[in-house]
N, C-alpha and C. Protein backbone atom coordinates (compact mmCIF):
# COMPACT_ATOMS: atom_id res chain seq x y z
N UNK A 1 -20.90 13.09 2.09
CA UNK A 1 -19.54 12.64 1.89
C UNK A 1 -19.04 12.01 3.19
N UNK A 2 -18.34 11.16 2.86
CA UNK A 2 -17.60 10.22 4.81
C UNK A 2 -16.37 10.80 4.69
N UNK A 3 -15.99 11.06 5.93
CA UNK A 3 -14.86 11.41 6.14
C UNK A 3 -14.12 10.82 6.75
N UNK A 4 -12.13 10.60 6.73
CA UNK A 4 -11.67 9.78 7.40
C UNK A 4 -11.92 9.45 8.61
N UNK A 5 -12.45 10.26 9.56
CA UNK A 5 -12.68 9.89 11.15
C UNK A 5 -14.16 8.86 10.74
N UNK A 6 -15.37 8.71 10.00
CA UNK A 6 -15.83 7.87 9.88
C UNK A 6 -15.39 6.22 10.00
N UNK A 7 -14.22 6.09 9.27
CA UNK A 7 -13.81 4.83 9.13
C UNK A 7 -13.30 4.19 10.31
N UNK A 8 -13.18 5.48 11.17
CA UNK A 8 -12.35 4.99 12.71
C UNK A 8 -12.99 5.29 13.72
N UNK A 9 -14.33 5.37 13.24
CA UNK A 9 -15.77 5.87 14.40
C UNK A 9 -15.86 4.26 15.12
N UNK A 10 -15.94 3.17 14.01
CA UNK A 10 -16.32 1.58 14.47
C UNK A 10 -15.29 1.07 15.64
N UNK A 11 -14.13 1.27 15.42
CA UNK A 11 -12.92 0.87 16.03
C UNK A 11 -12.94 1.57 17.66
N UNK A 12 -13.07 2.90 17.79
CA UNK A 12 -12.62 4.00 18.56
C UNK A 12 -13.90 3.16 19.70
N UNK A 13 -15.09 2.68 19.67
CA UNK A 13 -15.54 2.09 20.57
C UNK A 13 -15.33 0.86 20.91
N UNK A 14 -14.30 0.11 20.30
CA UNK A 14 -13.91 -0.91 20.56
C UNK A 14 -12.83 -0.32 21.40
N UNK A 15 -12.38 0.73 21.81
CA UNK A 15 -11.21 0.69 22.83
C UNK A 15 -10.36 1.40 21.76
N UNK A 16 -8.49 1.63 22.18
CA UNK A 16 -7.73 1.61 22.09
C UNK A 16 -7.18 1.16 20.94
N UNK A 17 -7.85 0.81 19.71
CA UNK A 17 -6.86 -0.13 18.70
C UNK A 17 -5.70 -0.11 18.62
N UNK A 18 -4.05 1.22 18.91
CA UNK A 18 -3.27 1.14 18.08
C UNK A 18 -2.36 0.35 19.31
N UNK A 19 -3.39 0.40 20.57
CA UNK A 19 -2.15 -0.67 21.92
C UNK A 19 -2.81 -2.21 21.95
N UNK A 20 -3.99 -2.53 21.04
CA UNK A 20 -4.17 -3.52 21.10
C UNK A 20 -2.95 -4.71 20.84
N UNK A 21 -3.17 -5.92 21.16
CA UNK A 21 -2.04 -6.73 21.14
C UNK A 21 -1.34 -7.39 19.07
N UNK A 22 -2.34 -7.48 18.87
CA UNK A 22 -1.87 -7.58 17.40
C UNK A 22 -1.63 -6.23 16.94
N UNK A 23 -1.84 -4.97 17.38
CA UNK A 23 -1.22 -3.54 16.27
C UNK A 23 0.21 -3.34 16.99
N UNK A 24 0.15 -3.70 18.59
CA UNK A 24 1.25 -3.08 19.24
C UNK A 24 2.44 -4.17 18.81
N UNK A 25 2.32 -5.41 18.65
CA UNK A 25 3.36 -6.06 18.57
C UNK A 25 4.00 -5.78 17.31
N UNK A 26 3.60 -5.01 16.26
CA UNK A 26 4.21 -4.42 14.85
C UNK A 26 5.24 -3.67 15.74
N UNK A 27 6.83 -3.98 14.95
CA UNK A 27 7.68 -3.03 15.30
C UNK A 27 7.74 -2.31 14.45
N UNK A 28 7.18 -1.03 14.78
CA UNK A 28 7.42 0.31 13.97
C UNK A 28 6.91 1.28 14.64
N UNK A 29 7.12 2.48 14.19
CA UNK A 29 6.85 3.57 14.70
C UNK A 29 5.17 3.68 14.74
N UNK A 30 4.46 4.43 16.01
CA UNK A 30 3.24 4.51 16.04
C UNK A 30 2.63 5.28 14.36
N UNK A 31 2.89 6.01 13.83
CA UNK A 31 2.63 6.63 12.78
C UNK A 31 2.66 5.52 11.51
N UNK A 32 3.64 4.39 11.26
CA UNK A 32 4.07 3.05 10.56
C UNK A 32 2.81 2.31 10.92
N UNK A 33 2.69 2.13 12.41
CA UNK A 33 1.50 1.49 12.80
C UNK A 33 0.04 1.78 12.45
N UNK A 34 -0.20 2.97 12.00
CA UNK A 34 -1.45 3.64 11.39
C UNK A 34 -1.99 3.42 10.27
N UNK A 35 -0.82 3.88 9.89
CA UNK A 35 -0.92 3.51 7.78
C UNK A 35 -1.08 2.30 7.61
N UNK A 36 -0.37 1.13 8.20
CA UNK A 36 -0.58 0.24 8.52
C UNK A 36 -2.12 -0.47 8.33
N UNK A 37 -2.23 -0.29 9.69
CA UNK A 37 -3.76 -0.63 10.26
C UNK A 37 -4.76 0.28 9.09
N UNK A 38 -4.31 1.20 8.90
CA UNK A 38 -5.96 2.06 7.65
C UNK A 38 -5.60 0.97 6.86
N UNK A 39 -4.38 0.63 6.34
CA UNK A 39 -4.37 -0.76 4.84
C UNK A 39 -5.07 -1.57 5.11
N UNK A 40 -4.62 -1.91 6.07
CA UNK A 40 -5.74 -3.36 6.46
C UNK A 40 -7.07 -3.58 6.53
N UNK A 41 -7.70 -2.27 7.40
CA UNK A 41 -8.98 -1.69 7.25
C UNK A 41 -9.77 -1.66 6.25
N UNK A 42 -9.39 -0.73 5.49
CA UNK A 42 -9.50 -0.27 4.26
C UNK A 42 -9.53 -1.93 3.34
N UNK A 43 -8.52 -2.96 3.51
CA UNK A 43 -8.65 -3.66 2.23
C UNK A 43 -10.10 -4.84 2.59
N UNK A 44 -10.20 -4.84 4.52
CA UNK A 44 -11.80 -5.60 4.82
C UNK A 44 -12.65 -5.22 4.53
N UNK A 45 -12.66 -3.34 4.50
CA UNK A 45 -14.24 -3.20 4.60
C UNK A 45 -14.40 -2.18 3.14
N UNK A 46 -13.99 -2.19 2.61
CA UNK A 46 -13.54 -1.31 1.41
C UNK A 46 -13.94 -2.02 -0.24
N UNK A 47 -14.89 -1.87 -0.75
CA UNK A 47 -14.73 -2.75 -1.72
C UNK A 47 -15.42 -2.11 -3.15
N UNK A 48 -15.66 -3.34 -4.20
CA UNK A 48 -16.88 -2.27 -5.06
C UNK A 48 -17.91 -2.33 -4.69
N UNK A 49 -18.23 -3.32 -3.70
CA UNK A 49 -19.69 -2.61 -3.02
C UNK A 49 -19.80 -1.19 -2.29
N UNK A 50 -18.92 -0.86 -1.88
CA UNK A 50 -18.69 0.71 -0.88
C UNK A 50 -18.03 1.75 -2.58
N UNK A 51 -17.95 0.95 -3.62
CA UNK A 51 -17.40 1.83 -4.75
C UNK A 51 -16.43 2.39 -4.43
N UNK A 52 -15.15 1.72 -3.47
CA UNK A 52 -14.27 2.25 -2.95
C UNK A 52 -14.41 3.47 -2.00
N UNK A 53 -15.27 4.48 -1.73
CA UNK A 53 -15.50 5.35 -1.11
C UNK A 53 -14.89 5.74 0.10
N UNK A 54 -14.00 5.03 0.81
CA UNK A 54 -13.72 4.86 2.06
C UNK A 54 -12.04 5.25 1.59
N UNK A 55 -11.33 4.64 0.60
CA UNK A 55 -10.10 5.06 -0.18
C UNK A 55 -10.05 5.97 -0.90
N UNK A 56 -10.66 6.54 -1.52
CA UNK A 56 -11.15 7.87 -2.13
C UNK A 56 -11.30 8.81 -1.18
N UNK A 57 -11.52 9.01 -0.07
CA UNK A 57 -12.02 10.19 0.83
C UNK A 57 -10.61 9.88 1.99
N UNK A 58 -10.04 8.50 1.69
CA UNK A 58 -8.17 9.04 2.92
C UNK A 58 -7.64 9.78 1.83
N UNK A 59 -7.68 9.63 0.60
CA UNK A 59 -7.08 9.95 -0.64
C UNK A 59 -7.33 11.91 -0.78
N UNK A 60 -8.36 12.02 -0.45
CA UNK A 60 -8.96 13.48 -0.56
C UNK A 60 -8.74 14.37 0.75
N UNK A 61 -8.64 13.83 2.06
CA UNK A 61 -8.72 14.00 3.27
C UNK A 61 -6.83 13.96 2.85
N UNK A 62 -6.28 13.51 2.38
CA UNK A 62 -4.55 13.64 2.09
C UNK A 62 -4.29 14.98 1.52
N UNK A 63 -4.67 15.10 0.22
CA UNK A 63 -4.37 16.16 -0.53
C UNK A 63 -5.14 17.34 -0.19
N UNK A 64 -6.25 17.32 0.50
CA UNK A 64 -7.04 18.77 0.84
C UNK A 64 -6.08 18.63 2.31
N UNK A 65 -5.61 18.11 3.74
CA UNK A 65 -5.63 18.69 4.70
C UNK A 65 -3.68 18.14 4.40
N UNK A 66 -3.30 17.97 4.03
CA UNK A 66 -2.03 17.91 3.97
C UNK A 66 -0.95 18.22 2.30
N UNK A 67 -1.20 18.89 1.51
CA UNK A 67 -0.73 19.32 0.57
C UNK A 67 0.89 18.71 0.34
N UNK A 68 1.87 18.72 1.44
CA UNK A 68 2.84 18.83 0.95
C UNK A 68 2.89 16.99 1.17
N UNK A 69 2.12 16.06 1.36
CA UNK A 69 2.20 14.60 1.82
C UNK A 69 2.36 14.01 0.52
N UNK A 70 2.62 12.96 0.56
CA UNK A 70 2.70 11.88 -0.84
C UNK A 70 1.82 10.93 -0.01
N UNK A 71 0.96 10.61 -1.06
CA UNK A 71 0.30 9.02 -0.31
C UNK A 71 0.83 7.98 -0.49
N UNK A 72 0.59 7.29 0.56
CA UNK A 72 1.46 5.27 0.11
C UNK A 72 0.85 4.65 -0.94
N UNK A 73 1.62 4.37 -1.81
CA UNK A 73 1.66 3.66 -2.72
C UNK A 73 0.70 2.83 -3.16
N UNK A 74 0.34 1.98 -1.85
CA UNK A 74 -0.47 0.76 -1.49
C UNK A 74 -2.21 1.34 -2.05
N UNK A 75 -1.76 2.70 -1.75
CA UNK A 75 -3.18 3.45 -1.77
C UNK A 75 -3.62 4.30 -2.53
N UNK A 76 -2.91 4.64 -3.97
CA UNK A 76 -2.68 4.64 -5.21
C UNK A 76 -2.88 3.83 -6.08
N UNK A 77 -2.28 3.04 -5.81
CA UNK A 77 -2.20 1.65 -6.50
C UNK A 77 -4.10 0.95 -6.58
N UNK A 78 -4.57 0.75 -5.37
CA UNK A 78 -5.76 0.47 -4.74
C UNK A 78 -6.86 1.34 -6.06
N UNK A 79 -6.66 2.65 -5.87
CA UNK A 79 -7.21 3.37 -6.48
C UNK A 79 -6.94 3.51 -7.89
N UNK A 80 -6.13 2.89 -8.59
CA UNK A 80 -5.55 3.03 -9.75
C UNK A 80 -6.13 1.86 -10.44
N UNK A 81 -6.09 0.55 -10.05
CA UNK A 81 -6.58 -0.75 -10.01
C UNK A 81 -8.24 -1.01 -10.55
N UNK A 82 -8.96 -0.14 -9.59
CA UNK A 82 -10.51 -0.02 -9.46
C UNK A 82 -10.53 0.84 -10.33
């Protein structure tokens, strides 16, 4: 099974992503900036070739380590769609 820190294993050696210059110039809160950036992530490398797998497991990694969370929409929807 992959787990969300998988999806952010590629990035995390590229440096810093969330002070990079295209995430930091988003005005919003660093946490806005996250959800954010996983959408974006998620909609490049995420597909029916990966059988969605990568949205399915933020989706599971939501409801098993955070119970009382609602997921974004964006990511429902994603999953509802497929």
């Amino acid at each position: 099974m992959f787990h969300l820190a998988y999806i952010f294993s590629r990035y995390q050696e590229q440096g810093d992503w969330l002070l990079t210059d295209q995430v930091a110039s988003w005005s919003r809160s660093p946490a806005e900036r996250g959800w954010d950036y996983l959408r974006r992530s998620l909609e490049r490398h995420d597909s029916a070739e990966t059988d969605y797998r990568y949205s399915k497991t933020v989706l599971e990694s939501l409801l098993i380590h955070d119970q009382g969370s609602v997921a974004p929409p964006w990511l429902i929807q994603t999953l509802k769609v497929r």
